[in-house]
Protein backbone atom coordinates (compact mmCIF):
# COMPACT_ATOMS: atom_id res chain seq x y z
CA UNK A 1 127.08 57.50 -252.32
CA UNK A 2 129.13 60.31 -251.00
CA UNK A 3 130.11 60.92 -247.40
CA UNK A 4 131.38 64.30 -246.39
CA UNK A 5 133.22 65.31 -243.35
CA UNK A 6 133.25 69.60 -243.57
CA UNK A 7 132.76 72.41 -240.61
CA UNK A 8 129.51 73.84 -240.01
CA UNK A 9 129.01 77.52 -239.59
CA UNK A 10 129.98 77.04 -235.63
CA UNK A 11 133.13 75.39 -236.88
CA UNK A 12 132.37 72.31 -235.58
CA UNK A 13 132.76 69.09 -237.51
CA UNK A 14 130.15 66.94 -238.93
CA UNK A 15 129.82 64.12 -240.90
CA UNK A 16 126.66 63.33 -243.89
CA UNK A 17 126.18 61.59 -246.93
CA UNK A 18 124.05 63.37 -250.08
CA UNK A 19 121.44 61.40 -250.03
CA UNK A 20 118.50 63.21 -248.37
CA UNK A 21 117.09 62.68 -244.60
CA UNK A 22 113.94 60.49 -244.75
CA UNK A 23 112.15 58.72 -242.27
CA UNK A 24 112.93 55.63 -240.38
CA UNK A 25 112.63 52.50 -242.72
CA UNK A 26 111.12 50.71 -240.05
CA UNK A 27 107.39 48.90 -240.75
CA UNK A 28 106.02 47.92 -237.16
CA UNK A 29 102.59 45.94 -237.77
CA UNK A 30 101.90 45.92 -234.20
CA UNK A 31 100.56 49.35 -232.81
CA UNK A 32 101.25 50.56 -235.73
CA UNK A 33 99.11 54.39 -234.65
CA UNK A 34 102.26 54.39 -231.70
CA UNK A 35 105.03 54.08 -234.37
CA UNK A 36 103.69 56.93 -236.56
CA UNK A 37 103.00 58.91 -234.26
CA UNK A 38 106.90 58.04 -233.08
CA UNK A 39 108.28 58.37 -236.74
CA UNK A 40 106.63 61.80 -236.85
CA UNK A 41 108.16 63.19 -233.65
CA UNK A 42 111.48 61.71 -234.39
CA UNK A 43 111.56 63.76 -237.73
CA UNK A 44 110.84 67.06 -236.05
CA UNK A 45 114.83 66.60 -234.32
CA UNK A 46 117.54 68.69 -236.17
CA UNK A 47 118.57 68.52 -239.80
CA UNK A 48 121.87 68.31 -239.06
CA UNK A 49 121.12 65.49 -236.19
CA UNK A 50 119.10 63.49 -238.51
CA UNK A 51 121.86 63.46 -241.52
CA UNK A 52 124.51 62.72 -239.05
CA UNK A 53 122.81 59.79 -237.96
CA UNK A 54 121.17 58.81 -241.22
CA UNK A 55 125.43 58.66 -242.55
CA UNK A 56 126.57 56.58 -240.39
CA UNK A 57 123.61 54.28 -240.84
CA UNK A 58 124.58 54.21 -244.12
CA UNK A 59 128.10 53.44 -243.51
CA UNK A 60 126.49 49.75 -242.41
CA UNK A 61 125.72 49.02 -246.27
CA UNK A 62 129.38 49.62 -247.28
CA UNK A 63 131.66 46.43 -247.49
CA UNK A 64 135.06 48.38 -248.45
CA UNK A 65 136.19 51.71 -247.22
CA UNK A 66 134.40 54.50 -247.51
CA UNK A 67 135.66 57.83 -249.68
CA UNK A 68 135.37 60.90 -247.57
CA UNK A 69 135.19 64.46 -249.08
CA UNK A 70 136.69 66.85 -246.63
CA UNK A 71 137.73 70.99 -247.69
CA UNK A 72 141.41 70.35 -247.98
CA UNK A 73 142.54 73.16 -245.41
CA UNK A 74 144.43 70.39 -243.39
CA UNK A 75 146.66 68.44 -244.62
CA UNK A 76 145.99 64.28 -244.97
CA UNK A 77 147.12 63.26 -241.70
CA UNK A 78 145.52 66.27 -239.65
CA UNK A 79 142.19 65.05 -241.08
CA UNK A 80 142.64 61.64 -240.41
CA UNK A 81 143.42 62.16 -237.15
CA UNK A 82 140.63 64.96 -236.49
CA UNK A 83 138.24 61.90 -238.06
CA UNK A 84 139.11 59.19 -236.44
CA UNK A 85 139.09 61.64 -232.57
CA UNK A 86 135.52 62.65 -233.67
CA UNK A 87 134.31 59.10 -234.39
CA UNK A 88 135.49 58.18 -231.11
CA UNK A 89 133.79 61.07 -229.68
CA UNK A 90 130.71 60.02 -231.69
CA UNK A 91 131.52 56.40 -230.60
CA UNK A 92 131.29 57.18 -226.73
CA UNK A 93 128.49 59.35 -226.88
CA UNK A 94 126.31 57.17 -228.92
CA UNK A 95 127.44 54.38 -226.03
CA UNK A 96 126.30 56.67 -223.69
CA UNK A 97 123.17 57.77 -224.98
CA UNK A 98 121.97 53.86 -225.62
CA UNK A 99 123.09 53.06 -222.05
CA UNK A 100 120.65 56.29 -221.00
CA UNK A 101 117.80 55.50 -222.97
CA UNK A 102 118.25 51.76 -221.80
CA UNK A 103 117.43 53.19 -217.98
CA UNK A 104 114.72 55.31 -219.31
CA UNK A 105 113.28 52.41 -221.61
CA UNK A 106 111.26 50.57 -217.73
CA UNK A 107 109.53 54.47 -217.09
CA UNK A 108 108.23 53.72 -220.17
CA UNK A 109 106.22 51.08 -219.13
CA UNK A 110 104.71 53.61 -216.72
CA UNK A 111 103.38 55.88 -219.34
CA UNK A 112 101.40 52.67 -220.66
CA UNK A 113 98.69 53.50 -217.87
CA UNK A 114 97.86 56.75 -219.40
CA UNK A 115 95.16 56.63 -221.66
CA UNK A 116 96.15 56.81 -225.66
CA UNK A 117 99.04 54.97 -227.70
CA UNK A 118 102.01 54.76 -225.54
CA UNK A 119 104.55 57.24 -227.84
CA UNK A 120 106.79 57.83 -225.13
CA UNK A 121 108.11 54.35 -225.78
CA UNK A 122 107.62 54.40 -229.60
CA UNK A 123 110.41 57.51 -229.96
CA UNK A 124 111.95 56.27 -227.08
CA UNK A 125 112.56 53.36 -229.25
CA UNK A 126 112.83 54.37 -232.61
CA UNK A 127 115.83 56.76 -231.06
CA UNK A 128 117.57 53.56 -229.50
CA UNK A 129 117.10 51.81 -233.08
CA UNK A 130 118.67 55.61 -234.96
CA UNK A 131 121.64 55.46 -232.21
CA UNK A 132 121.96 51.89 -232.41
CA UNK A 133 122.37 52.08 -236.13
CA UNK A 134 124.91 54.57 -235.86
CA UNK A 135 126.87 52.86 -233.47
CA UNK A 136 126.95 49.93 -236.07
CA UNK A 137 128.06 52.37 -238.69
CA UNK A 138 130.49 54.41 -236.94
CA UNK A 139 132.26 50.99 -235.90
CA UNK A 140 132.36 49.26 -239.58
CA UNK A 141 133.67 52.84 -240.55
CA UNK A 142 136.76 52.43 -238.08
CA UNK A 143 136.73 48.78 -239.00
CA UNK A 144 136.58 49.04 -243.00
CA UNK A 145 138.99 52.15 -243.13
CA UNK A 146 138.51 55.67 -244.96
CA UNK A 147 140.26 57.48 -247.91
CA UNK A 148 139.84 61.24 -247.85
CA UNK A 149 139.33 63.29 -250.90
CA UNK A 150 139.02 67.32 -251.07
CA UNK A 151 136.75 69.07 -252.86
CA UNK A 152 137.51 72.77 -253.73
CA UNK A 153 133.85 74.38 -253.33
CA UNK A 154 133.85 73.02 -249.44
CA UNK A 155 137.10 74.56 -248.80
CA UNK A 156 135.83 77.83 -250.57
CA UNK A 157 132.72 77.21 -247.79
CA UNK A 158 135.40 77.16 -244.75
CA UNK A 159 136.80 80.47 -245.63
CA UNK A 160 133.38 81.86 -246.27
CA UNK A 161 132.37 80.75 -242.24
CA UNK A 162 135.64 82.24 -241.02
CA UNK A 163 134.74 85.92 -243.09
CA UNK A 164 131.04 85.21 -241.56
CA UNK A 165 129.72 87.23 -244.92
CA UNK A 166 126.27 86.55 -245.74
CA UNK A 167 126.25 86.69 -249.35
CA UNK A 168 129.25 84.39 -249.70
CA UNK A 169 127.85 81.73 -247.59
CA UNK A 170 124.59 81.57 -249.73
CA UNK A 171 126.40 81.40 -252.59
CA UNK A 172 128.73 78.99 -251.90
CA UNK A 173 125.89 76.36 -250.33
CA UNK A 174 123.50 76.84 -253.26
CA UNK A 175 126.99 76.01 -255.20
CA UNK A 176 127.82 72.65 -253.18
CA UNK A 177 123.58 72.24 -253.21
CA UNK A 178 123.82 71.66 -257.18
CA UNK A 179 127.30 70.04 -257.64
CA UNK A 180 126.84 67.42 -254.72
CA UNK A 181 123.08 67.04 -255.02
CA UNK A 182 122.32 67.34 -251.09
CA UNK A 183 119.16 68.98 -250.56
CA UNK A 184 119.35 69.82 -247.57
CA UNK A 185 122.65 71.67 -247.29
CA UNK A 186 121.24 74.93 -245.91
CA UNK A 187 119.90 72.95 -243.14
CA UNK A 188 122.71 70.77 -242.70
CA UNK A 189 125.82 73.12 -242.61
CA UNK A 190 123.77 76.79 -241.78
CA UNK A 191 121.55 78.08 -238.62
């Protein structure tokens, strides 16, 4: 599995993996019309949200440290440190967004005396298990360690965003699209 860590067209970092977003691997037998219904709506949140999250969930699986593939426009120890600030950025917000949905998770309970599946707490939930995750993942990542790798297409990407021409920045994603496999790519690093 391959984790990236490259700018997106805003030049803002983010981190995915190549395998491609899919829903929640969750099986609920109780209510189970609520948790579709929740699974649906959580897939309709951003591409680039979704693989985020979805990387550092699968950071959980890995025993060993990870290998990174950054562009290679900053030296080693400029990435390392621009990593490890951003997973402590990720890190406090993910704290922060669990400790928000926690206070959100008793209103909840109100929407249970509208008529219908209660799917106000089924995303509400499913989000809390996605950030949850994440948190996990993010925290064996700082635990387990990282070794950073470059890879030249993703650097030729970073000067494309900086030019802002069109035709290059097609190119160049439907060139990492094929040599990575990540499906998504358009999605995941363009508007």
């Amino acid at each position: 599995m391959n984790f990236f860590f490259i700018r997106d067209f805003q030049h803002k970092y983010i981190f995915f993996t190549s395998d491609p977003i899919h829903p929640i691997e969750k099986e609920f037998s109780r209510l189970k019309k609520i948790w579709v219904k929740a699974k649906q709506k959580l897939m309709l949140l951003p591409k680039k949200t979704l693989a985020q999250e979805q990387a550092f969930e699968k950071a959980v699986d890995q025993n060993r440290e990870i290998n990174i593939f950054h562009a290679g426009c900053l030296d080693e120890k400029k990435i390392k440190k621009r990593f490890y600030y951003f997973l402590q950025k990720q890190r406090t917000k993910h704290i922060l967004l669990l400790i928000g949905e926690t206070l959100l998770l008793p209103l909840s309970g109100l929407m249970a005396l509208l008529p219908g599946p209660n799917v106000f707490f089924g995303v509400l939930a499913l989000i809390m298990y996605t950030h949850w995750q994440s948190l996990r993942g993010i925290n064996k990542i700082l635990k387990n360690g990282y070794l950073f790798s470059t890879a030249s297409h993703f650097s030729k990407w970073e000067k494309s965003i900086y030019t802002e021409n069109d035709v290059n920045l097609n190119n160049t994603l439907e060139k990492l699209r094929k040599e990575y496999n990540i499906k998504n790519i358009k999605k995941i690093l363009w508007k």
